[in-house]
PDB file of N, CA and C in Angstrom:
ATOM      1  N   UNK A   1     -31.310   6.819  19.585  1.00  0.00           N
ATOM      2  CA  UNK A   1     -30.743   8.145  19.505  1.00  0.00           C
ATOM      3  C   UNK A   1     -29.844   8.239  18.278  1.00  0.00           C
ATOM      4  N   UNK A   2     -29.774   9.299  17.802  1.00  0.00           N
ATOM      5  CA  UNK A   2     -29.366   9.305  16.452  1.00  0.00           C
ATOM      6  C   UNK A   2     -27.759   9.271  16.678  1.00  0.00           C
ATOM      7  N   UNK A   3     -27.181   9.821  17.864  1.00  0.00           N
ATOM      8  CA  UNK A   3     -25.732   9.672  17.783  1.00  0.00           C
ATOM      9  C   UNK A   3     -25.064   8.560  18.238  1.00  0.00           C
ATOM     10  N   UNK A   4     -25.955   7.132  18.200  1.00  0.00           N
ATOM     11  CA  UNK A   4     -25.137   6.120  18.622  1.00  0.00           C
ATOM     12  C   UNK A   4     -25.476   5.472  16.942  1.00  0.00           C
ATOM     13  N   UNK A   5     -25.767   5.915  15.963  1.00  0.00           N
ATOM     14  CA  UNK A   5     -25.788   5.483  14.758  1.00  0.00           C
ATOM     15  C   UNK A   5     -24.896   6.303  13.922  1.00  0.00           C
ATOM     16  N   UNK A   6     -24.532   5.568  12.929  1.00  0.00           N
ATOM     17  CA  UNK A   6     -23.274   6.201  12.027  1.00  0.00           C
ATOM     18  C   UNK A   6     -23.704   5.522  10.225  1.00  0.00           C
ATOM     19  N   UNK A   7     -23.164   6.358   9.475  1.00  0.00           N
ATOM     20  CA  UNK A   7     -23.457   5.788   7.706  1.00  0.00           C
ATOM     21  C   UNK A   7     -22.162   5.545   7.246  1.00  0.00           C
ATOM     22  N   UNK A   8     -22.568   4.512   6.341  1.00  0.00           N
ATOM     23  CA  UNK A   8     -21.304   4.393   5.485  1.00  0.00           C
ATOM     24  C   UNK A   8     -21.745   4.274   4.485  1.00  0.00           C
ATOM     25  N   UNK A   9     -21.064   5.447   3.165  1.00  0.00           N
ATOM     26  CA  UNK A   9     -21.337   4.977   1.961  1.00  0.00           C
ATOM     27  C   UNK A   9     -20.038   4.601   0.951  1.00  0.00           C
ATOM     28  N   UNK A  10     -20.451   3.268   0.640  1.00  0.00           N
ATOM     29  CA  UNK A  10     -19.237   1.941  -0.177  1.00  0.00           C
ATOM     30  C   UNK A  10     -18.706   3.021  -1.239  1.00  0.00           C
ATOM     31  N   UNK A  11     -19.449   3.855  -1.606  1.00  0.00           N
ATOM     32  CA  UNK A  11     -19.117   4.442  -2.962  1.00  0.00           C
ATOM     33  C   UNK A  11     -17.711   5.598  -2.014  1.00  0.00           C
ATOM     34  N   UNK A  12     -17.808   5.593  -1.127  1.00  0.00           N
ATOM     35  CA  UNK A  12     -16.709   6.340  -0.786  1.00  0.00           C
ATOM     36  C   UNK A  12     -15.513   5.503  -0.157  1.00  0.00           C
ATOM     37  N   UNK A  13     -15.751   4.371   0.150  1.00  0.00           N
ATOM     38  CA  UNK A  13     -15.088   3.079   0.647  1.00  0.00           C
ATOM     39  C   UNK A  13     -14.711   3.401  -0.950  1.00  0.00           C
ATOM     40  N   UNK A  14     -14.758   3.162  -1.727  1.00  0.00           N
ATOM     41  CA  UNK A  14     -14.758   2.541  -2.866  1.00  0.00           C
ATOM     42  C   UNK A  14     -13.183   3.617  -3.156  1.00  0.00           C
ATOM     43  N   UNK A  15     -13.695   5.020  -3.197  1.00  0.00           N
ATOM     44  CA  UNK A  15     -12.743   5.973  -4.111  1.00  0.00           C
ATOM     45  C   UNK A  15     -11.543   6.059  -3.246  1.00  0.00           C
ATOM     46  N   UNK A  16     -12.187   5.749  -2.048  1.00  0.00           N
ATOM     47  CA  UNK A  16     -10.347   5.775  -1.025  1.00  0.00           C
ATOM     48  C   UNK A  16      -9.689   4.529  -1.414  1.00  0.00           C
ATOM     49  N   UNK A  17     -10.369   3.515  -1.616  1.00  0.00           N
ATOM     50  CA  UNK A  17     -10.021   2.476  -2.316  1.00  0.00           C
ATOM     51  C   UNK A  17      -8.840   2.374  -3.337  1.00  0.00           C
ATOM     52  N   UNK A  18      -9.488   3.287  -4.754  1.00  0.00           N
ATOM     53  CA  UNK A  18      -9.033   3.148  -5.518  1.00  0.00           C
ATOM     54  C   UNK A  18      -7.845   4.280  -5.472  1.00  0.00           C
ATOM     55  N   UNK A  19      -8.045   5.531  -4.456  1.00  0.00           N
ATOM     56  CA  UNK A  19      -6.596   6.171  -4.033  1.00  0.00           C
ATOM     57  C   UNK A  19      -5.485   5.280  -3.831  1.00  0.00           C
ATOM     58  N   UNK A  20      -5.654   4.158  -3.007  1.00  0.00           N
ATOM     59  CA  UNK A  20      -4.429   3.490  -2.267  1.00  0.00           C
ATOM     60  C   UNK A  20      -4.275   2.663  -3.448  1.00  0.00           C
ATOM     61  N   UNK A  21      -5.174   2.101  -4.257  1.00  0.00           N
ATOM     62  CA  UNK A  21      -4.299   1.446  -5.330  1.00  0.00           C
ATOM     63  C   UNK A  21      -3.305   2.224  -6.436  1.00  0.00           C
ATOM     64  N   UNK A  22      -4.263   3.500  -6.605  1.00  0.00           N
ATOM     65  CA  UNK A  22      -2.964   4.098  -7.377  1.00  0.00           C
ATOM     66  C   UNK A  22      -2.016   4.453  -6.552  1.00  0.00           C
ATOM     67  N   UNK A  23      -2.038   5.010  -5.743  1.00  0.00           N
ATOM     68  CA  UNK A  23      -0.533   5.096  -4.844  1.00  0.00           C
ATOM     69  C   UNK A  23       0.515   4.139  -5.011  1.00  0.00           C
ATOM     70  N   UNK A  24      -0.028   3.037  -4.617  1.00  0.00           N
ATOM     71  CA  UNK A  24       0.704   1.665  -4.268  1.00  0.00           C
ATOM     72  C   UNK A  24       1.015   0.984  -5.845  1.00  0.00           C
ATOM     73  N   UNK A  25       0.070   1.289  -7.148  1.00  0.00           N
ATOM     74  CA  UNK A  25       0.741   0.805  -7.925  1.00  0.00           C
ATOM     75  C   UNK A  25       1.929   2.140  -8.793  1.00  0.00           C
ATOM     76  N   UNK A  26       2.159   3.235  -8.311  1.00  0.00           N
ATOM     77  CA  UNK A  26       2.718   4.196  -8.551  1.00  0.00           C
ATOM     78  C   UNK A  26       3.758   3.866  -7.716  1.00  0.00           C
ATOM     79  N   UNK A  27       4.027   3.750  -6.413  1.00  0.00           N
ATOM     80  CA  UNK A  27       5.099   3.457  -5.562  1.00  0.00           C
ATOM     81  C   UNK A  27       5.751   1.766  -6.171  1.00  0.00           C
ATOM     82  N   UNK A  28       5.193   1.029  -6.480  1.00  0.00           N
ATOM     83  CA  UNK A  28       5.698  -0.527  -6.935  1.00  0.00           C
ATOM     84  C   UNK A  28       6.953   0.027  -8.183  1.00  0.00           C
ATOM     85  N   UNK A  29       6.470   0.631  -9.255  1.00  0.00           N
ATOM     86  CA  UNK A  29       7.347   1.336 -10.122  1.00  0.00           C
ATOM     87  C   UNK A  29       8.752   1.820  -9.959  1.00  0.00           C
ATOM     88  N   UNK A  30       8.420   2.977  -8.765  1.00  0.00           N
ATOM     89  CA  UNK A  30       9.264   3.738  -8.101  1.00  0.00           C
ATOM     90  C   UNK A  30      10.328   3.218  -7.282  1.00  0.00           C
ATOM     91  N   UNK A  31       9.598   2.247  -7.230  1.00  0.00           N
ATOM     92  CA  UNK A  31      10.222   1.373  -6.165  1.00  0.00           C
ATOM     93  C   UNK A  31      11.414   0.582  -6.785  1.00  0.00           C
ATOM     94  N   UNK A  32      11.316  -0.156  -8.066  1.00  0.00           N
ATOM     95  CA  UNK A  32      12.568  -1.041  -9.220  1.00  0.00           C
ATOM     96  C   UNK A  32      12.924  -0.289  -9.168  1.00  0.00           C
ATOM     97  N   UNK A  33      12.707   0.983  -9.632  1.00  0.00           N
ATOM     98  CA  UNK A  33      13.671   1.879 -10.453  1.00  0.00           C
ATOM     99  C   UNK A  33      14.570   2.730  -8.965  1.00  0.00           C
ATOM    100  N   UNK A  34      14.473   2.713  -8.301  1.00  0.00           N
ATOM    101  CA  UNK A  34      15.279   3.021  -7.073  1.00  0.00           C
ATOM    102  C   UNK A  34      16.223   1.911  -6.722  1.00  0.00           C
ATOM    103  N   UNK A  35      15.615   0.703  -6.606  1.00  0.00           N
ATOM    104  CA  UNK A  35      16.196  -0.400  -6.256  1.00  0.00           C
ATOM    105  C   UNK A  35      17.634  -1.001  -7.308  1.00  0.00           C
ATOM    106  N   UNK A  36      17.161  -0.707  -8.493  1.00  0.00           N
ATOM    107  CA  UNK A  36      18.162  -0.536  -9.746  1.00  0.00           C
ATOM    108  C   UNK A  36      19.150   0.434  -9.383  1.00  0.00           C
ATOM    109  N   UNK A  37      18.963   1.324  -9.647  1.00  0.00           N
ATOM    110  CA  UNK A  37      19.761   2.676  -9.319  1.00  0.00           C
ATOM    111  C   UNK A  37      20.580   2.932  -8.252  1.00  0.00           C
ATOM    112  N   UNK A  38      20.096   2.578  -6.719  1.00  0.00           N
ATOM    113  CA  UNK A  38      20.837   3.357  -6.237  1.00  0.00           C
ATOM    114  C   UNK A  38      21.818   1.580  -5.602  1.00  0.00           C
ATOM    115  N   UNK A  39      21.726   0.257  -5.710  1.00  0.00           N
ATOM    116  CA  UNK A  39      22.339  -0.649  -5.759  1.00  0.00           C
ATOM    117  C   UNK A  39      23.438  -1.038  -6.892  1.00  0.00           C
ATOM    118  N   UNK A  40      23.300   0.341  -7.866  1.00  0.00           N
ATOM    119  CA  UNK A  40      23.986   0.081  -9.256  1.00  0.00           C
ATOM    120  C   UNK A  40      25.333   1.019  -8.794  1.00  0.00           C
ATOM    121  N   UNK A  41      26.285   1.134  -7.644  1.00  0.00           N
ATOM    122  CA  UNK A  41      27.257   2.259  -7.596  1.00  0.00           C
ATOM    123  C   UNK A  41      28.698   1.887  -8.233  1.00  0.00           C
ATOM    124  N   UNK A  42      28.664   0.486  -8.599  1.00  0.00           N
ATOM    125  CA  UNK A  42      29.932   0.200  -9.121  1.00  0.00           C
ATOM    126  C   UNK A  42      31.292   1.031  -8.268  1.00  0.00           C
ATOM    127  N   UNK A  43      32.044   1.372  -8.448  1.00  0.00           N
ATOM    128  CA  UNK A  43      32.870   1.937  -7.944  1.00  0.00           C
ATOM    129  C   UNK A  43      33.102   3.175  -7.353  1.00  0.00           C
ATOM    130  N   UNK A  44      31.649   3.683  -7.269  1.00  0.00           N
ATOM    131  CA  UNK A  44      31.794   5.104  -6.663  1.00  0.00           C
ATOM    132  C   UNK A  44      32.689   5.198  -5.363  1.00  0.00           C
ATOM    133  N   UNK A  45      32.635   4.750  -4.566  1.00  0.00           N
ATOM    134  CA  UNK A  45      33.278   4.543  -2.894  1.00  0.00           C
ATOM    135  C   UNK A  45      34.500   4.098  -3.252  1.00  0.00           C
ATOM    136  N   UNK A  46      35.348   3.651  -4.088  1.00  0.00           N
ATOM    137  CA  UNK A  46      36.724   3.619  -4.392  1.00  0.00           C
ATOM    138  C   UNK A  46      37.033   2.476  -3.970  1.00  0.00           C
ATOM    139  N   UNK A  47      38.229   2.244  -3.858  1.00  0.00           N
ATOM    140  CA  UNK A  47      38.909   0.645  -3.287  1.00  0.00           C
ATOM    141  C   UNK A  47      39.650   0.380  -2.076  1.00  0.00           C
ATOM    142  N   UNK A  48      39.930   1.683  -1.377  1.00  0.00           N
ATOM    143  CA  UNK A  48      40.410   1.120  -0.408  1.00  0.00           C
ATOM    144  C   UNK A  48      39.470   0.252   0.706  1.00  0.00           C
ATOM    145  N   UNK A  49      39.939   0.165   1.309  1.00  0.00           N
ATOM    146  CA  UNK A  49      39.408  -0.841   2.869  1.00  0.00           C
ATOM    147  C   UNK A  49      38.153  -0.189   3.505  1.00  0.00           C
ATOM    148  N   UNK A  50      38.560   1.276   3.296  1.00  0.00           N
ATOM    149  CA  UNK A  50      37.234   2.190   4.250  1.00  0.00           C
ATOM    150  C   UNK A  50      35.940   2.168   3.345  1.00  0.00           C
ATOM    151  N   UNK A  51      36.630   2.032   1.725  1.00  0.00           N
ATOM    152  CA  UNK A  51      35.689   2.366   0.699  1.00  0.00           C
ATOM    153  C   UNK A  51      34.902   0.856   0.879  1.00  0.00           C
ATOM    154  N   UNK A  52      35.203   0.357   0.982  1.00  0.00           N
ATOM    155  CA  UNK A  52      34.515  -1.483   1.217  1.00  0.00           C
ATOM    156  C   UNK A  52      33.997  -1.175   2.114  1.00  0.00           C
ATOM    157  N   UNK A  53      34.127  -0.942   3.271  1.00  0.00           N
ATOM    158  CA  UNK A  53      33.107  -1.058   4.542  1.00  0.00           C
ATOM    159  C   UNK A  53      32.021   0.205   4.540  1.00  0.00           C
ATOM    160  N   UNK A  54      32.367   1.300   3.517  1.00  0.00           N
ATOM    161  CA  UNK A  54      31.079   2.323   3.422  1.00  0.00           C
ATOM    162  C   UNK A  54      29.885   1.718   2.588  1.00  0.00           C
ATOM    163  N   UNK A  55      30.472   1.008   0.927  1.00  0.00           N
ATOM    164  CA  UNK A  55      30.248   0.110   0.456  1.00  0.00           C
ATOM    165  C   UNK A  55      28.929  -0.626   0.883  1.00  0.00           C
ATOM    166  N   UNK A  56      29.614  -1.723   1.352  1.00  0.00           N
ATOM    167  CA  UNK A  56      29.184  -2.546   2.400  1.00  0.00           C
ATOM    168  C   UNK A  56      27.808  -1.616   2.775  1.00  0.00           C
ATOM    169  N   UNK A  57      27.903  -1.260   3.865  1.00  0.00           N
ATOM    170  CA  UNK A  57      26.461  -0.176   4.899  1.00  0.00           C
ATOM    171  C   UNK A  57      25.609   0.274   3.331  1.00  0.00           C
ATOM    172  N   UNK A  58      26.209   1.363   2.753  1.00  0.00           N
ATOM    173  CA  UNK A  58      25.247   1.974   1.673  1.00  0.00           C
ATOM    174  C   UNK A  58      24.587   0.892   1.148  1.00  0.00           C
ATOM    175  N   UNK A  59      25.337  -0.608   0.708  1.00  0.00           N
ATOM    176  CA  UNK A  59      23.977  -1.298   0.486  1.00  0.00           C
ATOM    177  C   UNK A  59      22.930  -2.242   1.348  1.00  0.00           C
ATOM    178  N   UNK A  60      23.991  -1.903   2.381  1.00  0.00           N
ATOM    179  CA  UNK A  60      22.459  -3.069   3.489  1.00  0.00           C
ATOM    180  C   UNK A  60      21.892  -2.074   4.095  1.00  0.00           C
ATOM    181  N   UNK A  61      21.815  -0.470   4.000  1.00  0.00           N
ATOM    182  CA  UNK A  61      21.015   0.777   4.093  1.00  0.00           C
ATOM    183  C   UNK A  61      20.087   0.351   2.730  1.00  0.00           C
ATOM    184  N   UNK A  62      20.408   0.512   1.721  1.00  0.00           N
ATOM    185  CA  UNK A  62      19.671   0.821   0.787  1.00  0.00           C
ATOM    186  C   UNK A  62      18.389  -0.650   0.506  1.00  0.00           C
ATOM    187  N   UNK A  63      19.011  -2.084   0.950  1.00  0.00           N
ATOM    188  CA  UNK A  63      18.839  -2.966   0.776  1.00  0.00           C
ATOM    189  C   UNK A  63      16.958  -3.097   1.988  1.00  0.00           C
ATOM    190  N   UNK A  64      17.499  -2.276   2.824  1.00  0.00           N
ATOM    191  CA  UNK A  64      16.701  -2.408   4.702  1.00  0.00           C
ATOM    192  C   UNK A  64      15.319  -1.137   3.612  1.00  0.00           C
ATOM    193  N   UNK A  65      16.131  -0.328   2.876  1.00  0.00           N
ATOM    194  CA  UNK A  65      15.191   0.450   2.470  1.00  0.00           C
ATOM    195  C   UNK A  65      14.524   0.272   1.514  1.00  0.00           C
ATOM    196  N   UNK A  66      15.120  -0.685   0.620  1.00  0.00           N
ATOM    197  CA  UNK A  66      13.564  -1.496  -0.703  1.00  0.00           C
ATOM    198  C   UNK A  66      12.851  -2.266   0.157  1.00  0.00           C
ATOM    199  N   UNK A  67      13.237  -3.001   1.333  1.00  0.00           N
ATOM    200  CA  UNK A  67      12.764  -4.320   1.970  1.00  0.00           C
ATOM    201  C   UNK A  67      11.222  -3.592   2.614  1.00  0.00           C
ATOM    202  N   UNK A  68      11.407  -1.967   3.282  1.00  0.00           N
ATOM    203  CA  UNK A  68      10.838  -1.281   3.623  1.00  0.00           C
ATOM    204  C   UNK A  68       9.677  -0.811   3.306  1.00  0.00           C
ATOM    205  N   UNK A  69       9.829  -0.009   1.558  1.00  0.00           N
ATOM    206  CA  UNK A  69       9.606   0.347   0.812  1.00  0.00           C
ATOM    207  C   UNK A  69       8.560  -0.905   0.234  1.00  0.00           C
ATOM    208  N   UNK A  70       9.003  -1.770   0.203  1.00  0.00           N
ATOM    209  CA  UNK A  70       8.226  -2.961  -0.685  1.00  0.00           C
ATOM    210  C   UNK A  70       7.309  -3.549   0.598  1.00  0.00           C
ATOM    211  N   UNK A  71       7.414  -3.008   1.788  1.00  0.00           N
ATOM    212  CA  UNK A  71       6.373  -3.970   2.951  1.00  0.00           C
ATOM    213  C   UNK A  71       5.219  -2.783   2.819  1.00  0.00           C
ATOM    214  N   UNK A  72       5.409  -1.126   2.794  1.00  0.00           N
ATOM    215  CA  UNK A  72       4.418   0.140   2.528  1.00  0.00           C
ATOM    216  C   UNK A  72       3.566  -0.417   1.364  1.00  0.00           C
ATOM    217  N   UNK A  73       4.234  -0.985   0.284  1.00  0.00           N
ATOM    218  CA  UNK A  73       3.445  -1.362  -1.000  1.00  0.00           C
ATOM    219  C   UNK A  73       2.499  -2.499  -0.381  1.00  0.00           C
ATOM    220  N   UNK A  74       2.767  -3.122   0.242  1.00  0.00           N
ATOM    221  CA  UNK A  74       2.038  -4.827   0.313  1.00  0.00           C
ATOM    222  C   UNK A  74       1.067  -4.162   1.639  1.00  0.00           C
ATOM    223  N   UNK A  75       1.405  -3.060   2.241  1.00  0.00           N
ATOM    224  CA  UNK A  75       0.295  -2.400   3.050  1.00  0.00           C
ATOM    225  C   UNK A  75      -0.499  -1.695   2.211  1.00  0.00           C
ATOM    226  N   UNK A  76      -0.435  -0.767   1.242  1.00  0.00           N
ATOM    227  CA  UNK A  76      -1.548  -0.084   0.569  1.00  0.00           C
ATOM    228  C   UNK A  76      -2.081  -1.051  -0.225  1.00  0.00           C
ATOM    229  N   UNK A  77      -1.457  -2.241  -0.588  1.00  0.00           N
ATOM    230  CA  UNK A  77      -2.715  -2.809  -1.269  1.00  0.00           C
ATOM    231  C   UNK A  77      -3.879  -3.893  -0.145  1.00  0.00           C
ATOM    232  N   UNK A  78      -3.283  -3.748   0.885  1.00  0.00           N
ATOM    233  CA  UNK A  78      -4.438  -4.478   2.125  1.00  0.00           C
ATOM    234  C   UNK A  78      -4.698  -3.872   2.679  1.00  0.00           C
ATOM    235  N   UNK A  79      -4.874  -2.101   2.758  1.00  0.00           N
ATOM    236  CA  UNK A  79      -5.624  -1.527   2.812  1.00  0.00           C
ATOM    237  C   UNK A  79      -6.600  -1.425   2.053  1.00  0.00           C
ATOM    238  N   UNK A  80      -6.113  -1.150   0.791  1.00  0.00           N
ATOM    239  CA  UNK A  80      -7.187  -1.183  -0.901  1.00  0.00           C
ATOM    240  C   UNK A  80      -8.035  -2.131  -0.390  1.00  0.00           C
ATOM    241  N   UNK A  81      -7.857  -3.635  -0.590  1.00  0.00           N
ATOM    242  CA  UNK A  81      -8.665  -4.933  -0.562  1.00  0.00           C
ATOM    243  C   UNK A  81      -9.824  -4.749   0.559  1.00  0.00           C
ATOM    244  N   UNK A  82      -9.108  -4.619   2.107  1.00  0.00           N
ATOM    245  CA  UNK A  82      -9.951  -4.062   2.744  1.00  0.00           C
ATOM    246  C   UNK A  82     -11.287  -3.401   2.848  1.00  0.00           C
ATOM    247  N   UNK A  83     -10.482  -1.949   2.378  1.00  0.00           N
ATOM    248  CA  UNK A  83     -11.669  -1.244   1.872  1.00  0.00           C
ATOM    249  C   UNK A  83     -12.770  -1.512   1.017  1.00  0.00           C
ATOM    250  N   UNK A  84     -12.592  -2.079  -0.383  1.00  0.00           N
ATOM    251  CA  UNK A  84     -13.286  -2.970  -1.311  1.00  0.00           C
ATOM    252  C   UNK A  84     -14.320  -3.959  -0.518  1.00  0.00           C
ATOM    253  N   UNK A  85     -13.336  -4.781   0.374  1.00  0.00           N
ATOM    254  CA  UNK A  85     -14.402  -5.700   0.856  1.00  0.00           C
ATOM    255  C   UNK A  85     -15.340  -5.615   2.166  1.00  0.00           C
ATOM    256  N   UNK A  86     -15.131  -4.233   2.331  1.00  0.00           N
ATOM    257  CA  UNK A  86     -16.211  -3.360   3.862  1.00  0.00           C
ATOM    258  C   UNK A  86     -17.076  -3.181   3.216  1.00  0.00           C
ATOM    259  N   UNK A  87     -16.749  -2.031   1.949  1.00  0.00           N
ATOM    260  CA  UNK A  87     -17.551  -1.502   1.002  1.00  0.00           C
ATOM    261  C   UNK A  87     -18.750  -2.820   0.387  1.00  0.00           C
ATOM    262  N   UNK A  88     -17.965  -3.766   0.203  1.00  0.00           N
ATOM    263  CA  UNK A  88     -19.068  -4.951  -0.672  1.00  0.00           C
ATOM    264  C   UNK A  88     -19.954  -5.527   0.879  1.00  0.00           C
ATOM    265  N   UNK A  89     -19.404  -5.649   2.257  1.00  0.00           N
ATOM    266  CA  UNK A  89     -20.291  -6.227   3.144  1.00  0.00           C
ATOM    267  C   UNK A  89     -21.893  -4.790   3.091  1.00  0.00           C
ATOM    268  N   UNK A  90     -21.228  -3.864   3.443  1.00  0.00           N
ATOM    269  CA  UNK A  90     -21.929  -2.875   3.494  1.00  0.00           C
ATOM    270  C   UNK A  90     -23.507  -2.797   2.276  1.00  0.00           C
ATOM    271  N   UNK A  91     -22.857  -2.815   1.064  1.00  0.00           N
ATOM    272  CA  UNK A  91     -23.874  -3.055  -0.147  1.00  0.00           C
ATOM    273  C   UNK A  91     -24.508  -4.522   0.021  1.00  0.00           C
ATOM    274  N   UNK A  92     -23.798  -5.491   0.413  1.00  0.00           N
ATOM    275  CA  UNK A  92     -24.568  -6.544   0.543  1.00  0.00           C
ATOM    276  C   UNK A  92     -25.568  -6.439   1.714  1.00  0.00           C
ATOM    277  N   UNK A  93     -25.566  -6.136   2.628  1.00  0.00           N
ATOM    278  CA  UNK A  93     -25.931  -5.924   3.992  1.00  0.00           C
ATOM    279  C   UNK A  93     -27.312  -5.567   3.972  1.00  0.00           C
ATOM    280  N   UNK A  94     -27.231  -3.853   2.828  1.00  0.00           N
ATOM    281  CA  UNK A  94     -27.987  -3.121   2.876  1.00  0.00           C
ATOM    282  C   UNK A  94     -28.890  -3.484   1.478  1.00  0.00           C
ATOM    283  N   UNK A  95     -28.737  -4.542   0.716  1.00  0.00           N
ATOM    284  CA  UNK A  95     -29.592  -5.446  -0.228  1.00  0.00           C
ATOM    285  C   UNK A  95     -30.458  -6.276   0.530  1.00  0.00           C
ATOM    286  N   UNK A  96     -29.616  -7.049   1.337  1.00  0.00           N
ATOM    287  CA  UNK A  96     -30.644  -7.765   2.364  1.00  0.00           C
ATOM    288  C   UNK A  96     -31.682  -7.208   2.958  1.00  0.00           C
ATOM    289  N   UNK A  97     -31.183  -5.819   3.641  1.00  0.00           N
ATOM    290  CA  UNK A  97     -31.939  -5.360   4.406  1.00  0.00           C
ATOM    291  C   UNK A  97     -33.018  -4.655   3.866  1.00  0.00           C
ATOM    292  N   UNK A  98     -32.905  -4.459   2.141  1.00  0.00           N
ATOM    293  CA  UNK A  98     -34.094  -3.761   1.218  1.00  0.00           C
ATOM    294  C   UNK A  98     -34.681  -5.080   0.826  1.00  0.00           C
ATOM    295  N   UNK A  99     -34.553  -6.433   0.816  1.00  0.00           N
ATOM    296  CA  UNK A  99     -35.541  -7.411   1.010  1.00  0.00           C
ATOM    297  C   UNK A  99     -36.259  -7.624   1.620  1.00  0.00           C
ATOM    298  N   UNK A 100     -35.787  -7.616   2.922  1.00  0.00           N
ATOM    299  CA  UNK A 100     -36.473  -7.598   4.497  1.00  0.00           C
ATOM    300  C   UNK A 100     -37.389  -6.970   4.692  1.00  0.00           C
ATOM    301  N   UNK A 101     -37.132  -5.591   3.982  1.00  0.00           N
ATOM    302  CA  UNK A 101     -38.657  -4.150   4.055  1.00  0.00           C
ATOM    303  C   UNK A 101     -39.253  -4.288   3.482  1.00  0.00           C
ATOM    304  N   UNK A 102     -38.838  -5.159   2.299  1.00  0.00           N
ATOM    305  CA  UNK A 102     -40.418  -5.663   1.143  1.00  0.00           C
ATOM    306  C   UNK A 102     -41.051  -6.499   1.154  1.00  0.00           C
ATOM    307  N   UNK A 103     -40.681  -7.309   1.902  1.00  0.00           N
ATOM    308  CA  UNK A 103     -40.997  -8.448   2.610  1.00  0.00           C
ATOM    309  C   UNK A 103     -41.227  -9.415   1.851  1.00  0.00           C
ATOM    310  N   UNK A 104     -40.162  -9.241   0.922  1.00  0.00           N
ATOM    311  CA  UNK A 104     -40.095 -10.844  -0.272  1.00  0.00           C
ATOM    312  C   UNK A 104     -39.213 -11.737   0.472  1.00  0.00           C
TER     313      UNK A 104
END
């Protein structure tokens, strides 16, 4: 029956593919340059005691949020890989299986 069968074509494995790599190498970028920046406050929060303990939080906030930020990156690219390597079982699969019908 035709609805317990389904297609996949690699060439579309492929372009979602190469979506999540640009994402992920667009977010890697974004990502230093945040990590620079907003860990760079020097003295904004002032010196007293309260200013140390806001201090303090704003960077193990900001710190929880590159750590974050940098685990999303190391996910879009094992998604990418993923995809790539469904896409290559798939083309390989379906090489075999155009041997098989020719019966070489």
């Amino acid at each position: 029956m035709a609805h317990e069968h389904f297609t996949v074509h690699p060439n579309k494995l492929c372009a979602l593919s190469r979506d999540f790599k640009h994402v992920e190498s667009r977010l890697e970028g974004q990502i230093n340059r945040f990590a620079d920046k907003a860990e760079n406050v020097d003295d904004a929060f002032g010196v007293l005691s309260e200013s140390t303990e806001a201090l303090a939080k704003y960077v193990e906030m900001t710190q929880a949020t590159v750590k974050s930020l940098q685990q999303l990156h190391k996910q879009l690219a094992g998604y990418a890989a993923g995809l790539d390597h469904t896409a290559a079982n798939y083309e390989h699969t379906d090489a075999q299986h155009a041997v098989e019908f020719k019966g070489e």
